[in-house]
C-alpha atoms as a PDB file:
ATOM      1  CA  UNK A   1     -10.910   2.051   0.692  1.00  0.00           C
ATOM      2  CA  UNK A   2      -7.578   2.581   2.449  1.00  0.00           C
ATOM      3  CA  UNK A   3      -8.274   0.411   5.201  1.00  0.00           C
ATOM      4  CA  UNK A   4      -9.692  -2.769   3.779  1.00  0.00           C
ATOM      5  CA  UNK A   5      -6.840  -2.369   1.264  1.00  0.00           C
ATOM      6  CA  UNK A   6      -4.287  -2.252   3.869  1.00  0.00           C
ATOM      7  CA  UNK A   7      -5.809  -5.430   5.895  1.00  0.00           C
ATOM      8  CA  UNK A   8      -6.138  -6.941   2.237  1.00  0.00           C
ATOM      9  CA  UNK A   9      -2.312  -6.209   1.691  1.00  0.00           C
ATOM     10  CA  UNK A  10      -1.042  -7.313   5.017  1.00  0.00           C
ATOM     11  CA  UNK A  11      -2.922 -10.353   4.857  1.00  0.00           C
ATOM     12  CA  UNK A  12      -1.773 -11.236   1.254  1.00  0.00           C
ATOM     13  CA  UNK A  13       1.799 -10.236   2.355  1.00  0.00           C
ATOM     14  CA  UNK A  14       1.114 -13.295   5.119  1.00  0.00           C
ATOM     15  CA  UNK A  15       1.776 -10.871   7.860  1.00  0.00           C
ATOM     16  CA  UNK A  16      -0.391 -12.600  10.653  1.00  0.00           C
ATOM     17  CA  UNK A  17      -0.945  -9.317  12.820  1.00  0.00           C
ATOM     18  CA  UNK A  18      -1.291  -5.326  12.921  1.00  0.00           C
ATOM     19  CA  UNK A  19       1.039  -5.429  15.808  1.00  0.00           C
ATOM     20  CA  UNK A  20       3.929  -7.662  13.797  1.00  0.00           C
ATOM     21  CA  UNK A  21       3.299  -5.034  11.091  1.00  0.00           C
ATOM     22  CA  UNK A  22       3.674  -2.235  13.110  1.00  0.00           C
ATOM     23  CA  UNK A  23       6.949  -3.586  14.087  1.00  0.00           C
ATOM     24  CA  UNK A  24       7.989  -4.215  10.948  1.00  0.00           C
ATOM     25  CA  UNK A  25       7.708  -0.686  10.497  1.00  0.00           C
ATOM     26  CA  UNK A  26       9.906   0.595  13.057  1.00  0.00           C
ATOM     27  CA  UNK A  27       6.639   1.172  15.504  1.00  0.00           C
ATOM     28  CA  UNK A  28       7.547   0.534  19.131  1.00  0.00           C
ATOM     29  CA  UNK A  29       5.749  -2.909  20.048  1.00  0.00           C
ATOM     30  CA  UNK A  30       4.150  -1.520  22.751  1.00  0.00           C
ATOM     31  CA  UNK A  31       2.482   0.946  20.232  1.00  0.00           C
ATOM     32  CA  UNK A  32       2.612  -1.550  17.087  1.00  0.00           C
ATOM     33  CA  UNK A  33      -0.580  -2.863  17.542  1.00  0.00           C
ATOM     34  CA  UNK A  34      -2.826  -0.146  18.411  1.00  0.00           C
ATOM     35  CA  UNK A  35      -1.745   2.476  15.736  1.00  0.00           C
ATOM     36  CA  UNK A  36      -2.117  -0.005  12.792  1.00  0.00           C
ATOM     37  CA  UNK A  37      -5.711  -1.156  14.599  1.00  0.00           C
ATOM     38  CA  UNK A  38      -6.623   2.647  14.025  1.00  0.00           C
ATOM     39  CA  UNK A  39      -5.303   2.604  10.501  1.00  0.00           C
ATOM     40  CA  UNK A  40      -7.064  -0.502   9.213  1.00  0.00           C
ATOM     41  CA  UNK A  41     -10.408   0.933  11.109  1.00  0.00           C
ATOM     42  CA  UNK A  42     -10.245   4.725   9.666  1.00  0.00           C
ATOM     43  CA  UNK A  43      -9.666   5.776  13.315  1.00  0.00           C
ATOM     44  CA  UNK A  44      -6.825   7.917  12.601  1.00  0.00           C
ATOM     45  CA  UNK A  45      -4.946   8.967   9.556  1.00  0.00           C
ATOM     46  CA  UNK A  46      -1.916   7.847   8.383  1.00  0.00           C
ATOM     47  CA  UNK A  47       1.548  10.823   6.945  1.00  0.00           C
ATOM     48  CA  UNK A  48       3.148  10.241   3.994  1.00  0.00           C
ATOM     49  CA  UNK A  49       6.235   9.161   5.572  1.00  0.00           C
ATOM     50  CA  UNK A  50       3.981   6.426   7.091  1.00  0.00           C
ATOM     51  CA  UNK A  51       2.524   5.668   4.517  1.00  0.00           C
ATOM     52  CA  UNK A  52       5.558   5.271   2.560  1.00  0.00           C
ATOM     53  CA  UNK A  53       7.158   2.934   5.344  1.00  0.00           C
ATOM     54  CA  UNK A  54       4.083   1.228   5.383  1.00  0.00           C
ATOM     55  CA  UNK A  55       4.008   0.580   1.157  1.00  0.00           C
ATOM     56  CA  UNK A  56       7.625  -0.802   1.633  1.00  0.00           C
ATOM     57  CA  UNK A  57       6.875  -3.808   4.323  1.00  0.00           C
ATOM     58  CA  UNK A  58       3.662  -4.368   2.444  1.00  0.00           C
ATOM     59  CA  UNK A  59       5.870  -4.501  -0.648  1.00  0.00           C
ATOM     60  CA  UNK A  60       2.829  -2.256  -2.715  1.00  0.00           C
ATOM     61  CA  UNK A  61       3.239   1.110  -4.176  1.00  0.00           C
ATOM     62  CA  UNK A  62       1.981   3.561  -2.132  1.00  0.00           C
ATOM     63  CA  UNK A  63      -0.430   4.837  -4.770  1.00  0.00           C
ATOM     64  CA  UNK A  64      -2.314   1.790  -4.541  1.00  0.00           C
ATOM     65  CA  UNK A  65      -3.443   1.639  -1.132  1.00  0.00           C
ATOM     66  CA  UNK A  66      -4.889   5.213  -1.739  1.00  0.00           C
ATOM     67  CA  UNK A  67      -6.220   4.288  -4.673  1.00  0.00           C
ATOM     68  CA  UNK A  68      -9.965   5.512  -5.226  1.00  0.00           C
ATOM     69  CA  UNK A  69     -11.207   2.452  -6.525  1.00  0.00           C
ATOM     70  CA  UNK A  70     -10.381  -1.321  -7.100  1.00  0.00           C
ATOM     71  CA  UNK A  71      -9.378  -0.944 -10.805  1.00  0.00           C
ATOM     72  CA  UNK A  72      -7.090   1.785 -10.694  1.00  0.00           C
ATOM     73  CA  UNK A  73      -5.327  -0.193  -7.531  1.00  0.00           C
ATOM     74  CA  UNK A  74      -5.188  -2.973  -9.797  1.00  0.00           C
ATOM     75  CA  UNK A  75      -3.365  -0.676 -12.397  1.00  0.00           C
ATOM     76  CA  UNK A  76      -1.104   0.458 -10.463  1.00  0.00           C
ATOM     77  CA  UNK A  77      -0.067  -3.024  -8.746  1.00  0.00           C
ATOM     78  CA  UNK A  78      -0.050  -4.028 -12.176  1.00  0.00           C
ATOM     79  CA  UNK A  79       2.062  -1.013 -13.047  1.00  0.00           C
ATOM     80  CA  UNK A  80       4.269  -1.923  -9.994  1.00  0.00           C
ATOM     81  CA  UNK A  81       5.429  -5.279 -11.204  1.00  0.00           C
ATOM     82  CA  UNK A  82       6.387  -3.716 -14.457  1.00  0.00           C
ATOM     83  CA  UNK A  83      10.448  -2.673 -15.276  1.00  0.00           C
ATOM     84  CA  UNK A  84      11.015   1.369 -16.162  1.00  0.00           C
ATOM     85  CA  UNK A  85      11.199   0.580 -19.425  1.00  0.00           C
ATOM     86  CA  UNK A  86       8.006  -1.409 -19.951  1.00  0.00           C
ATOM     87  CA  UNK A  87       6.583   1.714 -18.097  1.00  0.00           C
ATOM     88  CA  UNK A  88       7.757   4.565 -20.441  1.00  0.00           C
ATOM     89  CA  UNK A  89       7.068   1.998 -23.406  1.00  0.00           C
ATOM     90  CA  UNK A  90       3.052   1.202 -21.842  1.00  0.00           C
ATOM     91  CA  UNK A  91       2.900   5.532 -21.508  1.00  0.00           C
ATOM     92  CA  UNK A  92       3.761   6.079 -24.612  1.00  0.00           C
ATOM     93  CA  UNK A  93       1.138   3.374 -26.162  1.00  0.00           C
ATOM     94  CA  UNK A  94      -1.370   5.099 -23.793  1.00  0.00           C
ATOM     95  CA  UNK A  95      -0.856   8.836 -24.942  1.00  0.00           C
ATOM     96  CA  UNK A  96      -0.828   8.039 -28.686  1.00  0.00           C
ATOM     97  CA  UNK A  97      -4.342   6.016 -27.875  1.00  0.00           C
ATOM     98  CA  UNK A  98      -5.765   9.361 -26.632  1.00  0.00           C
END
């Protein structure tokens, strides 16, 4: 799921390539386009302080591109566009459903 989100995401974002991604996240362009190429096909894992890096030029939280599924991603791009308040205010309405 990671990796189609992340092409999904940096296609939405209208970021033509892996390598001008990479770039965009401080990757050397020599390396830019390889390491995203093995991100977006599962060939190698991505750290959390990639993965955080990566969120931030894709302008997602990083929760949703690990997401396990296409609804909670949803939520939590949902969740995303949100303001604090309208967060603690949605909790709230959420635990007192329970």
């Amino acid at each position: 799921m990671f990796a189609a989100r992340l092409k999904q995401a940096r296609e939405l974002r209208g970021i033509a390539s892996q390598r001008a991604l990479g770039v965009l996240m401080g990757l050397d362009k020599k390396l830019a386009s390889s390491r995203v190429n093995r991100y977006e096909t599962e060939v190698s894992g991505i750290d959390l302080d990639g993965l955080g890096k990566l969120a931030g030029v894709l302008g997602v939280p990083m929760a949703y591109l690990v997401a396990e599924d296409e609804a909670t991603a949803a939520v939590v791009l949902a969740l995303s566009k949100l303001t604090a308040s309208q967060r603690v205010e949605l909790a709230k309405q959420l635990s007192q459903a329970q």
